[in-house]
N, C-alpha and C. Protein backbone atom coordinates (compact mmCIF):
# COMPACT_ATOMS: atom_id res chain seq x y z
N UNK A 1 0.85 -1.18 0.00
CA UNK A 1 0.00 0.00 0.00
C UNK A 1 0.89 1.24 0.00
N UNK A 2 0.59 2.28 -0.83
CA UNK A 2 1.13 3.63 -0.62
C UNK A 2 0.75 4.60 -0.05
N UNK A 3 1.45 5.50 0.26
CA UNK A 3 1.30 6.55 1.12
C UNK A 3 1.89 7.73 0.49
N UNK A 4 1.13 8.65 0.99
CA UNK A 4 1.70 10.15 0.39
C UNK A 4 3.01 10.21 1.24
N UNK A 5 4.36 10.99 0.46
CA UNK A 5 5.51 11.39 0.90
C UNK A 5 4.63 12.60 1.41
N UNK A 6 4.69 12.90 3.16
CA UNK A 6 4.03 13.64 3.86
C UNK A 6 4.63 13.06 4.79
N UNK A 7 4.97 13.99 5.84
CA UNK A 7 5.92 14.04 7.29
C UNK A 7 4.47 13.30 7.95
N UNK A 8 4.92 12.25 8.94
CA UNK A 8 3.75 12.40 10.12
C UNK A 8 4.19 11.95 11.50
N UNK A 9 3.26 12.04 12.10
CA UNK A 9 3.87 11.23 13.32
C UNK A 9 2.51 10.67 14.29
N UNK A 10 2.44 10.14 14.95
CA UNK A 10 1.28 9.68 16.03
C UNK A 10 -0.18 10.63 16.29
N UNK A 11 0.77 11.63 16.64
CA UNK A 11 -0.34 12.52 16.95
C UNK A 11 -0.87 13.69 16.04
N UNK A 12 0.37 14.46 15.51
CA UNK A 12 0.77 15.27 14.74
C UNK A 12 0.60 17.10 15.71
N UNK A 13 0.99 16.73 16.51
CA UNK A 13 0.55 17.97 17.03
C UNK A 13 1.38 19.21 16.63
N UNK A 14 2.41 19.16 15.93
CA UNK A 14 2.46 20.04 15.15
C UNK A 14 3.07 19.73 13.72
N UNK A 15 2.80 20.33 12.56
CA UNK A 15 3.26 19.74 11.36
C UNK A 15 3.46 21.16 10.80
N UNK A 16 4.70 21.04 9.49
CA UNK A 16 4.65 21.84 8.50
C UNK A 16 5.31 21.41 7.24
N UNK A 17 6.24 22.33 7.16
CA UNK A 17 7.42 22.08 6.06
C UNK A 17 8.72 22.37 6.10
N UNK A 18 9.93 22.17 5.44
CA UNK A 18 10.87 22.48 5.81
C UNK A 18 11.11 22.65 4.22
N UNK A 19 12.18 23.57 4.12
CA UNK A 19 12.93 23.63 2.18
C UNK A 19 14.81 23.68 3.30
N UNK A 20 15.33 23.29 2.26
CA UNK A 20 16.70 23.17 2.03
C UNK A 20 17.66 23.80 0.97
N UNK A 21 18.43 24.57 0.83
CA UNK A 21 19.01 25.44 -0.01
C UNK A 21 20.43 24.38 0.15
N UNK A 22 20.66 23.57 -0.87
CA UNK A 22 22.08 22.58 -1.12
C UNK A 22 22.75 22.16 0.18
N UNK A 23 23.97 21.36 -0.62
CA UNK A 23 24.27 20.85 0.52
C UNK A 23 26.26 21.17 -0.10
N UNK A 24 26.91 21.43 1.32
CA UNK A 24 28.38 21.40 0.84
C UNK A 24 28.97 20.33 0.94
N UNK A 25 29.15 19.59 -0.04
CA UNK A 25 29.85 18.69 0.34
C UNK A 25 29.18 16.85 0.29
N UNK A 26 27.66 17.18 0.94
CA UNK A 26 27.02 15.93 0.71
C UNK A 26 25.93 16.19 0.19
N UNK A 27 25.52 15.06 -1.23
CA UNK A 27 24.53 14.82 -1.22
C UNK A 27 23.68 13.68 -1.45
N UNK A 28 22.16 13.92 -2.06
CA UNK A 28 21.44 12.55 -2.08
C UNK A 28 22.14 11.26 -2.51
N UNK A 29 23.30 11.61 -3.51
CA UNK A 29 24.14 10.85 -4.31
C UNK A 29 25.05 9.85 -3.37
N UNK A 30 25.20 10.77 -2.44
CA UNK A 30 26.66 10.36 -1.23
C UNK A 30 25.82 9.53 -0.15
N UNK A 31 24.69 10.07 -0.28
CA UNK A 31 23.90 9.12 0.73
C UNK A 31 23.36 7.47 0.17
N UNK A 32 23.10 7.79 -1.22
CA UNK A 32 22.77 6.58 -1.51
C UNK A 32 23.85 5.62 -1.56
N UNK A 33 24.90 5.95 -1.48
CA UNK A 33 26.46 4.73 -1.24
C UNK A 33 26.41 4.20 -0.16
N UNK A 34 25.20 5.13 0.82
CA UNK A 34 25.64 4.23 1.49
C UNK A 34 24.48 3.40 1.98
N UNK A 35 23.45 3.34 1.48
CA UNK A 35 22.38 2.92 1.40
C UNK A 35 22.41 1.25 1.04
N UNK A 36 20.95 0.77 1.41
CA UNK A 36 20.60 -0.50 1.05
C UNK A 36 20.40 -0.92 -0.56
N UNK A 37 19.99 0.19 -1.33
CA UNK A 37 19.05 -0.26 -2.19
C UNK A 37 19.97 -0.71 -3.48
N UNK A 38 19.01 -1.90 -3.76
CA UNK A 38 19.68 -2.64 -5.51
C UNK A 38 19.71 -1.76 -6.63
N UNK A 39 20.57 -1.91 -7.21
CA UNK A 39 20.73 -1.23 -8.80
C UNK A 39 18.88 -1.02 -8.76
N UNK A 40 19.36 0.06 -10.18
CA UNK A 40 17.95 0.60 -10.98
C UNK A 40 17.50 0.79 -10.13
N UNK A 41 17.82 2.10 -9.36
CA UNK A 41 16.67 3.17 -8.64
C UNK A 41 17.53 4.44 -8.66
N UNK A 42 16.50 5.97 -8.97
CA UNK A 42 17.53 6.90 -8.90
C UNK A 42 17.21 7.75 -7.61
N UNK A 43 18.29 8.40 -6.78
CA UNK A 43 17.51 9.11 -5.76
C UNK A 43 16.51 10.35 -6.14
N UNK A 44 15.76 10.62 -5.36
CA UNK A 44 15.00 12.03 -5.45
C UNK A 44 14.86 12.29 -4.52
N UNK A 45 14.78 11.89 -3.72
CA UNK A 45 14.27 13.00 -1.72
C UNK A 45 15.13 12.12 -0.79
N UNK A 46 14.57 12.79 0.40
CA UNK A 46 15.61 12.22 1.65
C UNK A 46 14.42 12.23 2.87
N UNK A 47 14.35 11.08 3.74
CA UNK A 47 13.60 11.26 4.89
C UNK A 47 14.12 11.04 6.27
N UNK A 48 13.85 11.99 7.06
CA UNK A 48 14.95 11.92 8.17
C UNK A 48 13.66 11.57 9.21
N UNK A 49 13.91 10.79 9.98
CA UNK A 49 12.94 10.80 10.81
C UNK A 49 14.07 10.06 12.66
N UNK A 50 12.92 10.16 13.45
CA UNK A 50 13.30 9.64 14.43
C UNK A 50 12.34 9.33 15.87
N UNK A 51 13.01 8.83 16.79
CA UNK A 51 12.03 8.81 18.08
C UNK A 51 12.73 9.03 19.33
N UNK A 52 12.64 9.51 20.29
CA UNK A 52 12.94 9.88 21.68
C UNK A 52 12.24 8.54 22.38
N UNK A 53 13.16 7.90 23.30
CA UNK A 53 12.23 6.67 23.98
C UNK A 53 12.27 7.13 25.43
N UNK A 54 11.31 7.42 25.79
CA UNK A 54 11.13 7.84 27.03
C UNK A 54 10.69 6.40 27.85
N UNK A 55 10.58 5.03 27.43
CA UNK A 55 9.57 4.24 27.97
C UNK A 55 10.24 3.67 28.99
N UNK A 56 11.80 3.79 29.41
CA UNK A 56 12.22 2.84 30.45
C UNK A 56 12.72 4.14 31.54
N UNK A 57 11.77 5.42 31.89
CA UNK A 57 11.87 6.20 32.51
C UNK A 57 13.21 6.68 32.72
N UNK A 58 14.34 6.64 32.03
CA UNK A 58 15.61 6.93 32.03
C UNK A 58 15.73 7.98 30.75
N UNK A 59 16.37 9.22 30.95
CA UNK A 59 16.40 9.97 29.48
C UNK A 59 17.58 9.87 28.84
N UNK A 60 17.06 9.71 27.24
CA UNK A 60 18.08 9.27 26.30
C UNK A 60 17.16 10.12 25.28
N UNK A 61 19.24 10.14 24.47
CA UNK A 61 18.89 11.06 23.50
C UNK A 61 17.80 10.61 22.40
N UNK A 62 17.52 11.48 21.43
CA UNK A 62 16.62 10.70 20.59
C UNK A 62 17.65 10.18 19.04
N UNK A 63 17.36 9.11 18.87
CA UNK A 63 17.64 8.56 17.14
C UNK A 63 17.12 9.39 16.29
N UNK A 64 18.06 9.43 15.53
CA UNK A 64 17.56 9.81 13.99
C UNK A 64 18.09 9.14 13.14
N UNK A 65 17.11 8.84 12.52
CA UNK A 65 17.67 7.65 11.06
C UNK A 65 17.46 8.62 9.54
N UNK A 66 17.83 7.77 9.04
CA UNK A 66 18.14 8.23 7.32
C UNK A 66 17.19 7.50 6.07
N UNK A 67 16.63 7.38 5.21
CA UNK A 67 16.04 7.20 4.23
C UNK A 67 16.42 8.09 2.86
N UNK A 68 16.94 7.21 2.07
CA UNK A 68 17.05 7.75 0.60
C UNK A 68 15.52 7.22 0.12
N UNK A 69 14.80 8.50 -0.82
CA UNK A 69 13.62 8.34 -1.57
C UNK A 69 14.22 8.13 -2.76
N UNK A 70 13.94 7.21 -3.61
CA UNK A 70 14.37 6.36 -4.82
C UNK A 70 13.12 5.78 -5.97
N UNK A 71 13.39 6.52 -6.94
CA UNK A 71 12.01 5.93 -8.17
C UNK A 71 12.65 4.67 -8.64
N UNK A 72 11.72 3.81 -9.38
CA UNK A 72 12.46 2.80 -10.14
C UNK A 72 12.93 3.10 -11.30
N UNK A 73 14.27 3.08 -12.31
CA UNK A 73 13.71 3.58 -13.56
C UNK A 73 13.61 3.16 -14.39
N UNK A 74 13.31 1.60 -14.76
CA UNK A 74 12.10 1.18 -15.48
C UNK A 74 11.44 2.08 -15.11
N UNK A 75 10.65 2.65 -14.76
CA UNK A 75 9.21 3.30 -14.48
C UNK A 75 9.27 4.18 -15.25
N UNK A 76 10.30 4.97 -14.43
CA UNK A 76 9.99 6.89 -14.17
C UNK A 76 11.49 7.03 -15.45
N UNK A 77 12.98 6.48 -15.51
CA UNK A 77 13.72 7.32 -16.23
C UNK A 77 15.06 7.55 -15.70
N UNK A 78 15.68 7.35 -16.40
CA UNK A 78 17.06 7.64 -15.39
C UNK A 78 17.37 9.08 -15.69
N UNK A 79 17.76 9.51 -14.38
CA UNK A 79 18.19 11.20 -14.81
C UNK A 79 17.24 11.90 -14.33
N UNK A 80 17.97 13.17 -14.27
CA UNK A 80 16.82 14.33 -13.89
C UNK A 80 15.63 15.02 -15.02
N UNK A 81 16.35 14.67 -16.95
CA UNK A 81 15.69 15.27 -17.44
C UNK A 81 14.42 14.22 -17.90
N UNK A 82 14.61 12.90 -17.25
CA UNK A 82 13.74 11.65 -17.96
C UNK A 82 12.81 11.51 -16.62
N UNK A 83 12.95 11.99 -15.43
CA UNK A 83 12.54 12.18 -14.13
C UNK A 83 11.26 13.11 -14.80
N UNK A 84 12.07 14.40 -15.07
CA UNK A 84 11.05 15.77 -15.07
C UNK A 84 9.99 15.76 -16.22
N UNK A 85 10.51 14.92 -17.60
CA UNK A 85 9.23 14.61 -18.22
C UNK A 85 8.41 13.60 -17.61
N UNK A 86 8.60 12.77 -17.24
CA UNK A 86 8.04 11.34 -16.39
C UNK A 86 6.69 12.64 -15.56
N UNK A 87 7.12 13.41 -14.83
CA UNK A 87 6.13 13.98 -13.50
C UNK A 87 5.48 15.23 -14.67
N UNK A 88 5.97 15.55 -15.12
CA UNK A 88 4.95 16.24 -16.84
C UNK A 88 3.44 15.69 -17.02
N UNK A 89 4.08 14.78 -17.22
CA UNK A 89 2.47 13.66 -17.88
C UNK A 89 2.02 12.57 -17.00
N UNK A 90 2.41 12.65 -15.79
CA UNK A 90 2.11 11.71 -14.38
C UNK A 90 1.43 13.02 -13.16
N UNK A 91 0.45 12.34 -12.49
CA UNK A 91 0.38 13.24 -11.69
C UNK A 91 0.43 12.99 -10.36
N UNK A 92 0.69 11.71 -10.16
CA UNK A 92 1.92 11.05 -9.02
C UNK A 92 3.13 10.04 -9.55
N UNK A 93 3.99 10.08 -8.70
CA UNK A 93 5.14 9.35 -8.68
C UNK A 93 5.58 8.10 -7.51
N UNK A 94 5.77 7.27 -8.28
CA UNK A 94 6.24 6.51 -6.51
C UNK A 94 7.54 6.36 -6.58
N UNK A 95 7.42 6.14 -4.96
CA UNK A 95 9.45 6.38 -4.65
C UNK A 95 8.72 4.90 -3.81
N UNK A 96 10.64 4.79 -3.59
CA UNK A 96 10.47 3.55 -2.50
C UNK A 96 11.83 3.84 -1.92
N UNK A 97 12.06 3.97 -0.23
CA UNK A 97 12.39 3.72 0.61
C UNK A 97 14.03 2.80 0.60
N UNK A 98 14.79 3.92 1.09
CA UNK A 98 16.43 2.44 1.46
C UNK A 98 17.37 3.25 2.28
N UNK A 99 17.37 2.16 3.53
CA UNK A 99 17.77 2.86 4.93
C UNK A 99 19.19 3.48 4.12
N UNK A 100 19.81 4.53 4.89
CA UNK A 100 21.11 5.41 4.60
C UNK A 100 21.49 5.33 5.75
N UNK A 101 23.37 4.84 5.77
CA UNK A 101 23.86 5.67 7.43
C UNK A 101 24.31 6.98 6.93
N UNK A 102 24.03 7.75 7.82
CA UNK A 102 24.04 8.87 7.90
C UNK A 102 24.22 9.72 9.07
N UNK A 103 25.34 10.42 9.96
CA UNK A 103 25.28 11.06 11.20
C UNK A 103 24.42 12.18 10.52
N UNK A 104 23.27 12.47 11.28
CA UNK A 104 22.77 14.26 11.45
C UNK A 104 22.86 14.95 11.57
N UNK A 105 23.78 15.08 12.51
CA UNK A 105 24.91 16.10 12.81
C UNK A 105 25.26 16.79 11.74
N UNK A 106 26.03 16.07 11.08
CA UNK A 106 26.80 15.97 9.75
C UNK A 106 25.98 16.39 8.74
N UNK A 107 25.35 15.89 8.26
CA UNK A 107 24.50 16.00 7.58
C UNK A 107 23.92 17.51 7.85
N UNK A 108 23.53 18.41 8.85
CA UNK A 108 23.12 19.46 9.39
C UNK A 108 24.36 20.60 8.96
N UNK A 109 25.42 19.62 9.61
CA UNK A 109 26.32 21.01 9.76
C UNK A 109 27.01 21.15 8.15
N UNK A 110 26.63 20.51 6.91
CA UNK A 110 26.64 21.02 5.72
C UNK A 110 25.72 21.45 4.67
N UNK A 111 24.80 21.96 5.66
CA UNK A 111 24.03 22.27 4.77
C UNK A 111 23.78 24.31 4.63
N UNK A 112 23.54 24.47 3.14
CA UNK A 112 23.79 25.56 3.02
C UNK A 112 22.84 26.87 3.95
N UNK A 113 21.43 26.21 3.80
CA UNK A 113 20.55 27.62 4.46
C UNK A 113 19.11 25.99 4.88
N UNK A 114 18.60 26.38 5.93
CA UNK A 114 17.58 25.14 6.30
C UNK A 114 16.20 26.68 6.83
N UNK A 115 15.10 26.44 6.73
CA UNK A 115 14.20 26.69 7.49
C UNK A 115 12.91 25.73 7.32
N UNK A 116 12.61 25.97 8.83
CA UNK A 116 11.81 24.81 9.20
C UNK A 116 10.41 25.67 9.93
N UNK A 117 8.99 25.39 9.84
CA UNK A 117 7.99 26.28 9.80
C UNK A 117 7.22 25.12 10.42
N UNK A 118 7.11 24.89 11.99
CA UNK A 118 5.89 24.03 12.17
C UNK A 118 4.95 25.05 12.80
N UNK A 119 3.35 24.47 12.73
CA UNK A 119 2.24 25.27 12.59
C UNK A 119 1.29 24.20 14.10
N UNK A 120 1.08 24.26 14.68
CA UNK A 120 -0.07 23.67 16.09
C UNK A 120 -0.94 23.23 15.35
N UNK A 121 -1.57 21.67 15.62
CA UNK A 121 -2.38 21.49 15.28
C UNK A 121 -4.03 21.96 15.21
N UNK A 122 -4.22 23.25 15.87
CA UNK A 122 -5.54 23.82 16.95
C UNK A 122 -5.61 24.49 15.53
N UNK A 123 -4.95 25.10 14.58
CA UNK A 123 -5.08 25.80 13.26
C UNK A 123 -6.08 24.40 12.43
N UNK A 124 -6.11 23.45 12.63
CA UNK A 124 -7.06 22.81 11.48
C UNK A 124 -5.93 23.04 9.86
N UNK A 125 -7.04 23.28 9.09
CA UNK A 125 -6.46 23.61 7.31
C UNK A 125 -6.40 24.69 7.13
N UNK A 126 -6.25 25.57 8.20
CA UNK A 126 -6.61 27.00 7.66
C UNK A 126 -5.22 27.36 7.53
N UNK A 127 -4.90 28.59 5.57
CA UNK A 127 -4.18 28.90 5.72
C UNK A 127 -3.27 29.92 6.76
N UNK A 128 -1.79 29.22 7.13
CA UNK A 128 -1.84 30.49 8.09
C UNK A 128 -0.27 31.58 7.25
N UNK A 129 -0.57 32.41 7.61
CA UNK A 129 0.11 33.64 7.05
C UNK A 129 0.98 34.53 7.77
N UNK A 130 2.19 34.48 7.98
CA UNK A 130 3.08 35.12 8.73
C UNK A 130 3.37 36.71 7.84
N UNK A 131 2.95 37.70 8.87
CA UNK A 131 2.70 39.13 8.91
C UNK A 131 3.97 40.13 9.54
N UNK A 132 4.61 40.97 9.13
CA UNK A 132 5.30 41.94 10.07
C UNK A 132 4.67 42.49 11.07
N UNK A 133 4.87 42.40 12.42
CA UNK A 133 4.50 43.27 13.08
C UNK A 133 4.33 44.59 13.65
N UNK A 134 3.12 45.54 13.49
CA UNK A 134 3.32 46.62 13.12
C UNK A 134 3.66 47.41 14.41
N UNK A 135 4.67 48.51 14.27
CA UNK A 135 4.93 49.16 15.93
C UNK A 135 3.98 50.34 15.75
């Protein structure tokens, strides 16, 4: 079964988006070496996720793991320009999943510009709109 590439988590009590402006030094490319996945898949996204285990009442840091997002290309195309016609005349794509090691750290501390925008879940769908504040 598929699922929308969409962040989630249990509860979702807060969700948004994040964009990424490059990377120095690493990228999707460098991650997929080190990845699980078999020939014939090309990367396209990255999913970072993780969990804090609070359950044996002792605090520990939280994990973060790595995921390279990967099309097949039988399917979709090898390349970016056989990718970008492929999503032209498609109006979804599937990726599939292949664990990456990856420190976060690392991964963080090369990256060029990050912002990250989470929104409370108590907003519902409503768009919300960040305003200057007027003195």
């Amino acid at each position: 079964m598929t699922h929308p590439a969409k962040a989630s988590t249990q509860y979702g009590d807060l969700t948004g988006t994040i964009s990424i402006d490059g990377f120095n030094g690493l990228t999707i490319f460098d991650l997929i070496k080190s990845s699980d996945k078999p020939a014939g898949y090309w990367p396209i996204g990255l999913r970072i996720y993780g969990l804090a285990n609070h359950r044996t009442g002792q605090e520990q840091s939280p994990r973060l793991s790595a995921r390279v997002l990967c099309v097949d290309i039988e399917q979709v195309g090898r390349g970016p320009d056989e990718i970008a016609e492929y999503v032209r005349t498609h109006s979804e794509i599937h990726t599939f999943e292949f664990d990456a090691e990856i420190e976060i750290l690392d991964l963080f501390a090369k990256l060029k510009r990050l912002d990250v925008v989470l929104i409370s879940r108590i907003v519902g769908n409503a768009e919300v709109r960040i305003q200057p504040v007027q003195d």
